[in-house]
C-alpha atoms as a PDB file:
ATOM      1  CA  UNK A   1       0.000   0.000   0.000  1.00  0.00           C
ATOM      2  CA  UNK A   2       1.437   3.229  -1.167  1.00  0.00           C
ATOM      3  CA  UNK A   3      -1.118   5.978   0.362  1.00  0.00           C
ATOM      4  CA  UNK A   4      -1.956   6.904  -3.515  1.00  0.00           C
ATOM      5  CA  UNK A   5      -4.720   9.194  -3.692  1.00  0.00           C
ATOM      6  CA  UNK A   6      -7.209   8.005  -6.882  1.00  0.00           C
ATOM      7  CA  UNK A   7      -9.705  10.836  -7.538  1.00  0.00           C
ATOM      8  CA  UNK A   8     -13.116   9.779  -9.512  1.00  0.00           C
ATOM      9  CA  UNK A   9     -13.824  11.430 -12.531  1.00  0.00           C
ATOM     10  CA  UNK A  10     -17.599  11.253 -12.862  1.00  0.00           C
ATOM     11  CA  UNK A  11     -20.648   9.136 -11.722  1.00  0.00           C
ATOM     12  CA  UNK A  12     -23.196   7.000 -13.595  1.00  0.00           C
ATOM     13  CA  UNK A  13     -24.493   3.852 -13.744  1.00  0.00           C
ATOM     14  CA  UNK A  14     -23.678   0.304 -15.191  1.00  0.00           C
ATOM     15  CA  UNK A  15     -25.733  -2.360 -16.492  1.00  0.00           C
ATOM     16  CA  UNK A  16     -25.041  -5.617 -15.153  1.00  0.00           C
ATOM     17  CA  UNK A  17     -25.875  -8.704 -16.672  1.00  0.00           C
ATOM     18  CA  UNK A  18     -25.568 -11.765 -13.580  1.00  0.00           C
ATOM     19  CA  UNK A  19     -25.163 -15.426 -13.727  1.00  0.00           C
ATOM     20  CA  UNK A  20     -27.200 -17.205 -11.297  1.00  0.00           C
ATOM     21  CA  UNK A  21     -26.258 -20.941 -10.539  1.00  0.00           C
ATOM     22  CA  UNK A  22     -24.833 -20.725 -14.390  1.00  0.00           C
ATOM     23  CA  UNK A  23     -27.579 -19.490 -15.692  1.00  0.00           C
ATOM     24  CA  UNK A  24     -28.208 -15.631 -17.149  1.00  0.00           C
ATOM     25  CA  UNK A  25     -30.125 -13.368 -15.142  1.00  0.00           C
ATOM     26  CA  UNK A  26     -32.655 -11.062 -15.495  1.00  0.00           C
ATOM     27  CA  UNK A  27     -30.067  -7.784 -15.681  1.00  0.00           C
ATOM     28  CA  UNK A  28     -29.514  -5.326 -12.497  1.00  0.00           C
ATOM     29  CA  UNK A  29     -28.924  -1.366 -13.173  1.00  0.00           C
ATOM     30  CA  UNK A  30     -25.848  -0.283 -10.882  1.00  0.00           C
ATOM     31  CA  UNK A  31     -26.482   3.537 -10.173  1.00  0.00           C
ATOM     32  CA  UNK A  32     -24.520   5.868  -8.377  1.00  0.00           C
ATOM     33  CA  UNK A  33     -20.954   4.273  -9.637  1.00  0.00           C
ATOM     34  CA  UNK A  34     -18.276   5.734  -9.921  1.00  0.00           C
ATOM     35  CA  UNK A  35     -16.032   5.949 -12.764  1.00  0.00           C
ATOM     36  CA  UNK A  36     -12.088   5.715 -11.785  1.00  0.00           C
ATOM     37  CA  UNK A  37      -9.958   4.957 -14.711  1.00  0.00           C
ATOM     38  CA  UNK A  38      -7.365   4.677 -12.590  1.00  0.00           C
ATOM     39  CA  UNK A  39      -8.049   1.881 -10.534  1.00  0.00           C
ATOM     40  CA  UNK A  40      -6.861  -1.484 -11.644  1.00  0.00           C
ATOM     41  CA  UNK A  41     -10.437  -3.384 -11.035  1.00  0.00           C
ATOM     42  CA  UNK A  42     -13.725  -2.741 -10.123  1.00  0.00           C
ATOM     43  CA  UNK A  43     -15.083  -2.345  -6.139  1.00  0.00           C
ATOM     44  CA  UNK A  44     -18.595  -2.966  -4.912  1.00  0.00           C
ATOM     45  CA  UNK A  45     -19.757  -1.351  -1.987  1.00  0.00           C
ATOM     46  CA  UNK A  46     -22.197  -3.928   0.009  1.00  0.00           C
ATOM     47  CA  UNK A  47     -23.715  -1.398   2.682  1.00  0.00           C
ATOM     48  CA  UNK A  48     -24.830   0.354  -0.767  1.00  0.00           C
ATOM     49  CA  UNK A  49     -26.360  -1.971  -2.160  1.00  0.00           C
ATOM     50  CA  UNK A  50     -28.110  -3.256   1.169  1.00  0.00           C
ATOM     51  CA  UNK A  51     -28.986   0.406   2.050  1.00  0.00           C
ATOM     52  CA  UNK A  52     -30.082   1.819  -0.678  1.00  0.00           C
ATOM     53  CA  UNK A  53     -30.527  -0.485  -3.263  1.00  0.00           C
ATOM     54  CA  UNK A  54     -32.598  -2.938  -1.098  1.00  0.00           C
ATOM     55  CA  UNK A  55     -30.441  -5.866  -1.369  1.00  0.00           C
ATOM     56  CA  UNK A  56     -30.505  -8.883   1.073  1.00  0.00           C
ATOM     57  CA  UNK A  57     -26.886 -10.180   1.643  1.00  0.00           C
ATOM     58  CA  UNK A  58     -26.155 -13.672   2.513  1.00  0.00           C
ATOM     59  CA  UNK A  59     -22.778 -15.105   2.990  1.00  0.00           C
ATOM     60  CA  UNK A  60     -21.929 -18.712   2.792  1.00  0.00           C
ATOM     61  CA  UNK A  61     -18.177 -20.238   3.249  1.00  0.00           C
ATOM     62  CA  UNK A  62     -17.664 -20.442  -0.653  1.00  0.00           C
ATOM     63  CA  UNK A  63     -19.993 -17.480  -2.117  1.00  0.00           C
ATOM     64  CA  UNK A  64     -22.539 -14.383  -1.368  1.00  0.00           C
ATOM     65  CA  UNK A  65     -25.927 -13.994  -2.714  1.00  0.00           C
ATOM     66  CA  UNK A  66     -27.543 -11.084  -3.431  1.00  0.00           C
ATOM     67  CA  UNK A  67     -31.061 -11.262  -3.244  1.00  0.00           C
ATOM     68  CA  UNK A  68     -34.056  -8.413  -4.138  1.00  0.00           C
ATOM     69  CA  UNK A  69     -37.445  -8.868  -4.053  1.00  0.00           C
ATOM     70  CA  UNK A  70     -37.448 -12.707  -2.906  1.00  0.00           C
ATOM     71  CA  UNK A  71     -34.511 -13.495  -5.801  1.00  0.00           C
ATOM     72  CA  UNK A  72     -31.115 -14.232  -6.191  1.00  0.00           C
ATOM     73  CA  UNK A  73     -30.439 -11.060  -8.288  1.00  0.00           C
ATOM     74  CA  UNK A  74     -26.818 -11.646  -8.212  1.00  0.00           C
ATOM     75  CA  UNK A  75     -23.920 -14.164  -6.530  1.00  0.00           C
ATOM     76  CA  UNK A  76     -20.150 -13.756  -5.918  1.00  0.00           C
ATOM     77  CA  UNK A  77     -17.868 -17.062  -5.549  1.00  0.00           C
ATOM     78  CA  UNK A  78     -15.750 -16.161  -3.099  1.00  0.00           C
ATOM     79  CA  UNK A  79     -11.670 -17.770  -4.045  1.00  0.00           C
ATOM     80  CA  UNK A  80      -9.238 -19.546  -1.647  1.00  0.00           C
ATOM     81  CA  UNK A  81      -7.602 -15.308  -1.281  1.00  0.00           C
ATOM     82  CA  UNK A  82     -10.990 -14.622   0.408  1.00  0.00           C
ATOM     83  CA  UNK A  83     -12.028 -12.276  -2.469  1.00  0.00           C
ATOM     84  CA  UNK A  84     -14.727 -12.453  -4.514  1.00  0.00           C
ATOM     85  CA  UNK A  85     -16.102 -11.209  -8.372  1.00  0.00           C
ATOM     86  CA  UNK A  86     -20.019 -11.011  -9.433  1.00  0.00           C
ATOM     87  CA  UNK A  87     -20.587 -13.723 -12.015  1.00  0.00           C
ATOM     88  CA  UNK A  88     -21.461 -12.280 -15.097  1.00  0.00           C
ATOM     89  CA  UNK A  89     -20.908  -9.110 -16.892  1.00  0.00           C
ATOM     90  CA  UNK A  90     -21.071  -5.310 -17.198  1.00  0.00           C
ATOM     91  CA  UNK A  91     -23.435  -4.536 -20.574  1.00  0.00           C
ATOM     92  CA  UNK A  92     -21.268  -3.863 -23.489  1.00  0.00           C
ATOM     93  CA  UNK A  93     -22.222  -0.429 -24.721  1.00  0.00           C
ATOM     94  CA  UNK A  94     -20.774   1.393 -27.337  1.00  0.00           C
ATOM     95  CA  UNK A  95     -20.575   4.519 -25.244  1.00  0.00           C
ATOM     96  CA  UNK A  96     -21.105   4.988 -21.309  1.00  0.00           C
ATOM     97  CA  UNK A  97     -22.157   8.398 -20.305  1.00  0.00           C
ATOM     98  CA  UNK A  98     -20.568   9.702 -16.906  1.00  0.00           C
ATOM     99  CA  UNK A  99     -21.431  13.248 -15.192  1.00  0.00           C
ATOM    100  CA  UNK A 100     -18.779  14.806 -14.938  1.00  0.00           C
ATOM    101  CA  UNK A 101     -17.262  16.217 -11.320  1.00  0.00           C
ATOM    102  CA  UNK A 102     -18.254  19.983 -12.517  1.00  0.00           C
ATOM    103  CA  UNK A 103     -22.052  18.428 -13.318  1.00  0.00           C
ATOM    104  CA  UNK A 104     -22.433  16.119 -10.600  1.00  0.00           C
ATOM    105  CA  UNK A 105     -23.376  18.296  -7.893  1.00  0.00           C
ATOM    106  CA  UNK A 106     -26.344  19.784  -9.756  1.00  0.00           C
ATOM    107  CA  UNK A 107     -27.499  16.180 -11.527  1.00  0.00           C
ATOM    108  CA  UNK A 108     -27.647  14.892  -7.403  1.00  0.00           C
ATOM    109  CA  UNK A 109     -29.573  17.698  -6.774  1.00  0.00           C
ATOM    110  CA  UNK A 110     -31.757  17.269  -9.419  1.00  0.00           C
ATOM    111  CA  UNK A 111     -31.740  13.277  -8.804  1.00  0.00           C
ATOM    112  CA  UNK A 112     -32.866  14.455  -4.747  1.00  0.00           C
ATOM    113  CA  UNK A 113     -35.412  17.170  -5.978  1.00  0.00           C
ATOM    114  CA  UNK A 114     -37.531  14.416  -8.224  1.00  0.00           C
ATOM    115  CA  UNK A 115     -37.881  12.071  -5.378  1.00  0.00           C
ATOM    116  CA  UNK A 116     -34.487  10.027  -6.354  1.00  0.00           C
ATOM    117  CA  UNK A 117     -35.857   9.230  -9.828  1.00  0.00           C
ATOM    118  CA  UNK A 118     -33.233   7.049 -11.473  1.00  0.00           C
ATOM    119  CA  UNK A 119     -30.228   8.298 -12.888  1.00  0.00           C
ATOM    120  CA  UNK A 120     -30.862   7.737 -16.498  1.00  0.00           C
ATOM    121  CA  UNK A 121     -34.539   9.338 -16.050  1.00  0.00           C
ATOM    122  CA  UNK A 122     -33.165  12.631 -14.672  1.00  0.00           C
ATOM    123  CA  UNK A 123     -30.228  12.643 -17.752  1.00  0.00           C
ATOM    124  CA  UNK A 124     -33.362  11.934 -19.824  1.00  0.00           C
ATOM    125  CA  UNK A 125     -34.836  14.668 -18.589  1.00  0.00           C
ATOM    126  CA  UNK A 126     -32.003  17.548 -18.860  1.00  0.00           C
ATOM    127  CA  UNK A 127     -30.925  15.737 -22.372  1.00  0.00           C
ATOM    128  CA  UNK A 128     -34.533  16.400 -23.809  1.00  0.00           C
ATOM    129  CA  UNK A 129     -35.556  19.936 -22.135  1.00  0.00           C
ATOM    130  CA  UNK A 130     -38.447  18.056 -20.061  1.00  0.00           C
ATOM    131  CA  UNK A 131     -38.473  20.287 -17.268  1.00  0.00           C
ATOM    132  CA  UNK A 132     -38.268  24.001 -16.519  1.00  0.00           C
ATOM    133  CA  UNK A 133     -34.797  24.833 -15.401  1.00  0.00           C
ATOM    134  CA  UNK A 134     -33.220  21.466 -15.516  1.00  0.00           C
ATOM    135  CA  UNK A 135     -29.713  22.523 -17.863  1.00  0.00           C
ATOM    136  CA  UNK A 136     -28.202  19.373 -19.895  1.00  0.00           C
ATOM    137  CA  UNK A 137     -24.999  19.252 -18.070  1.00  0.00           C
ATOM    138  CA  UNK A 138     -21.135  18.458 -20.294  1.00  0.00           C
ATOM    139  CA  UNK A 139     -20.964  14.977 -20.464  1.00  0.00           C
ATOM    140  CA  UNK A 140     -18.085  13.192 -20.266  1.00  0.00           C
ATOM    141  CA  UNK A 141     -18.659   9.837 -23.005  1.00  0.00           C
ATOM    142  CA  UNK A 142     -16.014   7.338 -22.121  1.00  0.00           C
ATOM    143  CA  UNK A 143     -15.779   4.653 -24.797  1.00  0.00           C
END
């Protein structure tokens, strides 16, 4: 450990597409992630996804299951190193749209001010003019 300081560079969301006991999933919208090009792999924070996402964690010897609305929405094996990966995979897109730092503090208020409405409903809604006052923001489109 080096005490390196990674700073994010914007915030979206990623669509996740799960195995489940080796079979695909019906696929789970990550919102609120951050996007650090930086960093070597890709973190998860639990007590997100169990506080605000609604998520049910259970933890087994060999693997976690992540359950919503009565279902396994998504499982992690967990290795012999005691770390673990979410079967299955991010949605291939041929661009991912991420607020930028500069446009993040007014898309969260904006996300706050609707009631948290999703995040891709509130860049819906600055993108097409759908509401008085709500600005389309710069968009950072990482490819």
């Amino acid at each position: 450990m080096d005490k390196t300081t990674i700073y994010s560079e914007g915030v979206g969301s990623v669509l996740f597409h799960p195995q489940v006991h080796g079979r695909d999933a019906r696929p789970v919208e990550i919102s609120q992630v951050l996007h650090i090009p930086k960093l070597q792999n890709n973190l998860l924070s639990i007590l997100r996804l169990t506080r605000e996402s609604g998520f049910h964690v259970i933890i087994s010897s060999n693997h976690m299951d992540f359950i919503k609305d009565n279902l396994i929405r998504l499982v992690a094996p967990i290795n012999k190193h005691n770390t673990t990966f979410l079967d299955g995979r991010r949605a291939k897109s041929a661009k991912t749209a991420w607020a930028t730092n500069n446009s993040l503090q007014n898309f969260m208020l904006w996300h706050c001010h609707l009631g948290h409405y999703h995040h891709a409903g509130v860049e819906k809604l600055m993108k097409q003019k759908l509401v008085t006052g709500l600005e389309p923001e710069p968009m950072k489109v990482d490819p």
